[in-house]
Protein backbone atom coordinates (compact mmCIF):
# COMPACT_ATOMS: atom_id res chain seq x y z
CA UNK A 1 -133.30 -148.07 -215.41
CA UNK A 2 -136.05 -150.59 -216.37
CA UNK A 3 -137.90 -149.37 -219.66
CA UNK A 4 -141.20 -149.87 -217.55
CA UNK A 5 -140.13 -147.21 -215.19
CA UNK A 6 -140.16 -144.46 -217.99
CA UNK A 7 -143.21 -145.65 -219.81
CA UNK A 8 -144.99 -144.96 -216.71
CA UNK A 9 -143.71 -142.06 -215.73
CA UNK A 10 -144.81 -140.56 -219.41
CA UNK A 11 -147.74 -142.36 -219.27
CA UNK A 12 -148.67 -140.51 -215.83
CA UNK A 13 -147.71 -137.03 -216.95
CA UNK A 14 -149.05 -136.96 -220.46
CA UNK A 15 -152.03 -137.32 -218.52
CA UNK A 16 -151.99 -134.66 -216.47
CA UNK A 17 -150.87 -136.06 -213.04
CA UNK A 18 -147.33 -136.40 -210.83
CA UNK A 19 -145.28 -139.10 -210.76
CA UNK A 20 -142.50 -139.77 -208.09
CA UNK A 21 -139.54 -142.31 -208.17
CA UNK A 22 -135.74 -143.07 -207.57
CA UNK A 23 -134.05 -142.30 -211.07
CA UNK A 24 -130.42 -143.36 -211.67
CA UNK A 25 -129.01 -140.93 -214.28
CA UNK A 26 -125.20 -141.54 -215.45
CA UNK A 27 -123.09 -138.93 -215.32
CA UNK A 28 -120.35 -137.53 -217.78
CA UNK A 29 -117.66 -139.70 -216.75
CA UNK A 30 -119.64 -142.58 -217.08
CA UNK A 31 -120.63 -142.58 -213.37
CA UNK A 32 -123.96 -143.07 -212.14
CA UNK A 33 -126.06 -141.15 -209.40
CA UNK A 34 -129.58 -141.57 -207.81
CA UNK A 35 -132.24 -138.94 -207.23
CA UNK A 36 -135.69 -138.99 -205.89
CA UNK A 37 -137.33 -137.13 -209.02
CA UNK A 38 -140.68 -135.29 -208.60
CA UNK A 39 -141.86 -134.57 -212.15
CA UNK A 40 -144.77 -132.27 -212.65
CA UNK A 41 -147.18 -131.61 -215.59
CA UNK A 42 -146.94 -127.64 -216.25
CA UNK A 43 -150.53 -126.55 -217.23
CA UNK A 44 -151.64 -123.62 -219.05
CA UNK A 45 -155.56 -123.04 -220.16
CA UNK A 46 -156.11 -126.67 -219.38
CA UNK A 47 -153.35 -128.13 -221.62
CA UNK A 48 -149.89 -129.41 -220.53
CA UNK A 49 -147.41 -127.32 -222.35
CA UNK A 50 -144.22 -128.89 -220.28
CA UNK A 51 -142.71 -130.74 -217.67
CA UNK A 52 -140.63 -129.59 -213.98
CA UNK A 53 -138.73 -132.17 -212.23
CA UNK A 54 -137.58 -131.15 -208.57
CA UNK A 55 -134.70 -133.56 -207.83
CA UNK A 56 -133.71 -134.64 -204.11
CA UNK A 57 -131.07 -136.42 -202.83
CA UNK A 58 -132.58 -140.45 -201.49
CA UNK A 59 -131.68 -141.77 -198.58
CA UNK A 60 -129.25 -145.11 -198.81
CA UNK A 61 -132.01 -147.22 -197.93
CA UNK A 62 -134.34 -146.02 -200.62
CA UNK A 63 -131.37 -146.36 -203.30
CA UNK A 64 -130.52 -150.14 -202.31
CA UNK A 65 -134.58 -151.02 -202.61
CA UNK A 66 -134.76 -149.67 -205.80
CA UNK A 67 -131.71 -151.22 -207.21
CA UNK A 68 -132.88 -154.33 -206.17
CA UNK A 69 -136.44 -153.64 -208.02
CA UNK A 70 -134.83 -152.32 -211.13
CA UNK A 71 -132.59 -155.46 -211.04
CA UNK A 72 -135.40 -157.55 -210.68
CA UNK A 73 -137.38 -155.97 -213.14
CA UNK A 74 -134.73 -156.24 -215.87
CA UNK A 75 -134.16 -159.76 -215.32
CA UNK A 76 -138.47 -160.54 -215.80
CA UNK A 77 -138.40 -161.28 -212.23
CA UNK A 78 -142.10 -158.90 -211.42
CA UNK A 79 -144.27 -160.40 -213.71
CA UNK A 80 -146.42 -160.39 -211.34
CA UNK A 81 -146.29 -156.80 -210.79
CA UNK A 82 -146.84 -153.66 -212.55
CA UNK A 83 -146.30 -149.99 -211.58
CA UNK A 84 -148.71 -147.99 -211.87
CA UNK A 85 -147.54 -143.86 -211.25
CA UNK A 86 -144.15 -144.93 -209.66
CA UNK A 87 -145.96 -147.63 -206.91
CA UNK A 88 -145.43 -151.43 -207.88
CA UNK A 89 -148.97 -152.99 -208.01
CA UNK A 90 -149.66 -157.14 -208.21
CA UNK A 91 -151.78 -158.63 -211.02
CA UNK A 92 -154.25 -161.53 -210.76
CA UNK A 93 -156.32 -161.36 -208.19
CA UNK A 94 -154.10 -159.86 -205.42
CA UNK A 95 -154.10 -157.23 -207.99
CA UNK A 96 -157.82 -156.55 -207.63
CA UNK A 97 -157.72 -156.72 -204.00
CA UNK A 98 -155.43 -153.73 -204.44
CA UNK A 99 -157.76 -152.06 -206.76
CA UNK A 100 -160.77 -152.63 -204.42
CA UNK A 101 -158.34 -150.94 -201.50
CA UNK A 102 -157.66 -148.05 -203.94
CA UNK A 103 -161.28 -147.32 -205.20
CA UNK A 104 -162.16 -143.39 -205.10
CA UNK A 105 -164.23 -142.22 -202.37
CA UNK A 106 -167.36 -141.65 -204.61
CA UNK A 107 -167.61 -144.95 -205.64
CA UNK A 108 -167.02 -146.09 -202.08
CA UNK A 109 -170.32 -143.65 -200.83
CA UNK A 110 -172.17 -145.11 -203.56
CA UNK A 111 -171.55 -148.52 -202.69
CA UNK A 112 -172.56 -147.70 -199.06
CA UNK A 113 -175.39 -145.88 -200.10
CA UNK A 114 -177.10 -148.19 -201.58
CA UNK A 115 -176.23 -150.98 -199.47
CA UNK A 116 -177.68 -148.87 -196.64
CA UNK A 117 -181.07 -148.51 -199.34
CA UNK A 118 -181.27 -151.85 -200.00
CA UNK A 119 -181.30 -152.92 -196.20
CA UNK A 120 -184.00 -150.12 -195.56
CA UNK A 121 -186.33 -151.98 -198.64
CA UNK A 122 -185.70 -155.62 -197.41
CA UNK A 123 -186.64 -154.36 -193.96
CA UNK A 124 -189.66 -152.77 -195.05
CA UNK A 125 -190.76 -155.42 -198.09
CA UNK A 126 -190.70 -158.20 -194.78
CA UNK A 127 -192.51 -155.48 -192.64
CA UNK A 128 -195.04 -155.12 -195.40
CA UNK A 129 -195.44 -158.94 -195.65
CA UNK A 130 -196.27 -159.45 -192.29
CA UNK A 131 -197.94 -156.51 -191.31
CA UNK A 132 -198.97 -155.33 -195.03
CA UNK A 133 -199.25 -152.21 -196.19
CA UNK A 134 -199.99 -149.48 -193.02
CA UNK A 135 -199.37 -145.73 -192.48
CA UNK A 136 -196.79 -146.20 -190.10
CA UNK A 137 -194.42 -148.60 -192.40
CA UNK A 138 -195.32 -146.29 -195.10
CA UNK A 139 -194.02 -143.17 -193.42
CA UNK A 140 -191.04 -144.91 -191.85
CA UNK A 141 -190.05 -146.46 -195.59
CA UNK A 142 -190.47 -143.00 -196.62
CA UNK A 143 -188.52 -141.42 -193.83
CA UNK A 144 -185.82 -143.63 -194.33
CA UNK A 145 -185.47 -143.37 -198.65
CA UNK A 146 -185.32 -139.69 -197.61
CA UNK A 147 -182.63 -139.53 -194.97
CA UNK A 148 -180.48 -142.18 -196.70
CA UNK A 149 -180.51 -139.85 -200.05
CA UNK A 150 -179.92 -136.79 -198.02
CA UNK A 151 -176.58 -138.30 -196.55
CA UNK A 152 -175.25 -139.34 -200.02
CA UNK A 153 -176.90 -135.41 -201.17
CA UNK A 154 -174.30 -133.92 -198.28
CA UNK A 155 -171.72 -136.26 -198.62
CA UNK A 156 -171.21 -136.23 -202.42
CA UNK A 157 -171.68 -132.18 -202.23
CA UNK A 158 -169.63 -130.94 -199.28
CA UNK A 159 -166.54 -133.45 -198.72
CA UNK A 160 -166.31 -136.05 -202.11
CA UNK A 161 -166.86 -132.63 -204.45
CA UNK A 162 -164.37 -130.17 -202.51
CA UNK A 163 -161.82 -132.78 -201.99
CA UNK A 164 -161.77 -133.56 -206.43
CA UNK A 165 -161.62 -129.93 -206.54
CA UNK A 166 -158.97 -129.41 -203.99
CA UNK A 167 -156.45 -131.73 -205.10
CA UNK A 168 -157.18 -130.06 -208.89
CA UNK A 169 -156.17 -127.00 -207.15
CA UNK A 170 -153.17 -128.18 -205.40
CA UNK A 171 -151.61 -129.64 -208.68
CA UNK A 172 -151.95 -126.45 -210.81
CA UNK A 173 -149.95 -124.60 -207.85
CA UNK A 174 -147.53 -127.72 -208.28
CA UNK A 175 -147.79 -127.27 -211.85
CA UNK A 176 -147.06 -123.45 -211.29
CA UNK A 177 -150.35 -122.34 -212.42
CA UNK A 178 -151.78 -119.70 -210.25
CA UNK A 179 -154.37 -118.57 -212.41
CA UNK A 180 -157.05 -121.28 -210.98
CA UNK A 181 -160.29 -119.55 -209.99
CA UNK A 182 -161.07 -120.92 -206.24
CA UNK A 183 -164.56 -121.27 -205.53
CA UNK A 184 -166.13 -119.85 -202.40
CA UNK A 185 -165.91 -121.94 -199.35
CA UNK A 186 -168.18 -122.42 -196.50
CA UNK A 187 -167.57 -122.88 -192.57
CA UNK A 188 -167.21 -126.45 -192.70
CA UNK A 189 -164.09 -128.79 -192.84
CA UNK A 190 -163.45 -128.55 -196.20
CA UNK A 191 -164.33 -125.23 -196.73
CA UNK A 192 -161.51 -124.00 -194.50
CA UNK A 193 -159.07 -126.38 -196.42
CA UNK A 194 -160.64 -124.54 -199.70
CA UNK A 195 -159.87 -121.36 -198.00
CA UNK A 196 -156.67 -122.00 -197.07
CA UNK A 197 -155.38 -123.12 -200.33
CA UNK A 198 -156.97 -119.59 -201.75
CA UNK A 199 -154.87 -117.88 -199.53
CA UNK A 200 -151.39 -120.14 -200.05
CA UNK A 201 -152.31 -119.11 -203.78
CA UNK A 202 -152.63 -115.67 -203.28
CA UNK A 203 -149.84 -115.65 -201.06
CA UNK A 204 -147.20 -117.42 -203.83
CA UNK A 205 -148.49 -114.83 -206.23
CA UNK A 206 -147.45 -112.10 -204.13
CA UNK A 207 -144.29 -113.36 -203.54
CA UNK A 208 -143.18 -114.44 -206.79
């Protein structure tokens, strides 16, 4: 196993999130075998106080690409790569391109937000020139600030909100914390997905 390999994967779960990868582990006899290893951060009142790794059985494909990787990455062959939570990322600039693919949603509905604003203000400012200033274009500009921050309003609050709070949610019941208080949900989309993971949690508890 390349040292890189394990740095991330504590790197990753000191922080509080999963990481997933092939592992070889030697055995007794000196023997090797592979596993697909799923380790988890256990959290209790916010703090990680351990670590659960579920370990399944790869498939032969899986075991050959990694081998080759690990090779490679022992011998300074991915220089030009890094991993990043068990997924081999490029540097440079194809690197950023990656990063640009991976931004969070918020930052993507700001970005359109306010590209959507500043199209509604360059309309208007050559509106005004032309026509200057007149109740109509007045309203309309107004109309238009108003619906655009409305949409990022509703978007922000009912899917970019619920979806940070649902994977939270999901990785304490990885985690094996059961103890996290679900908010409320509404009729929409996401509330039903909020509702539903209430009732898996309340479902494990009974169980176990």
């Amino acid at each position: 196993m390349p040292a890189e390999a394990f740095a991330d994967m504590w790197k990753t779960i000191k922080s509080g999130l999963p990481w997933n990868g092939l592992v070889k582990n030697r055995t007794k006899t000196g023997d090797h075998y592979w596993v697909n290893a799923n380790v988890t951060p256990l959290i209790e009142a916010g703090n990680v106080v351990g670590y659960m790794s579920v370990r399944t059985k790869p498939g032969r494909a899986e075991v050959n690409a990694a081998e080759d990787l690990y090779r490679r990455m022992r011998n300074g062959e991915t220089t030009h790569l890094r991993m990043v939570r068990g997924q081999m990322l490029y540097r440079g600039w194809r690197g950023t391109l990656q990063s640009l693919a991976r931004m969070p949603a918020h930052l993507r509905l700001a970005i359109s937000m306010l590209s959507i604003l500043l199209v509604v203000l360059l309309w208007a400012g050559v509106d005004i020139a032309q026509a200057g200033v007149t109740p109509a274009n007045a309203i309309g500009l107004t109309v238009s600030i108003l619906m655009v921050a409305y949409q990022w309003y509703f978007l922000q609050s009912k899917l970019i909100a619920p979806i940070k709070e649902a994977t939270a949610v999901a990785r304490a019941m990885a985690g094996g914390d059961l103890s996290r208080k679900i908010t409320n949900a509404d009729d929409t989309e996401m509330g039903q997905l909020m509702q539903a993971l209430r009732q898996m949690n309340v479902n494990l508890t009974s169980i176990i």
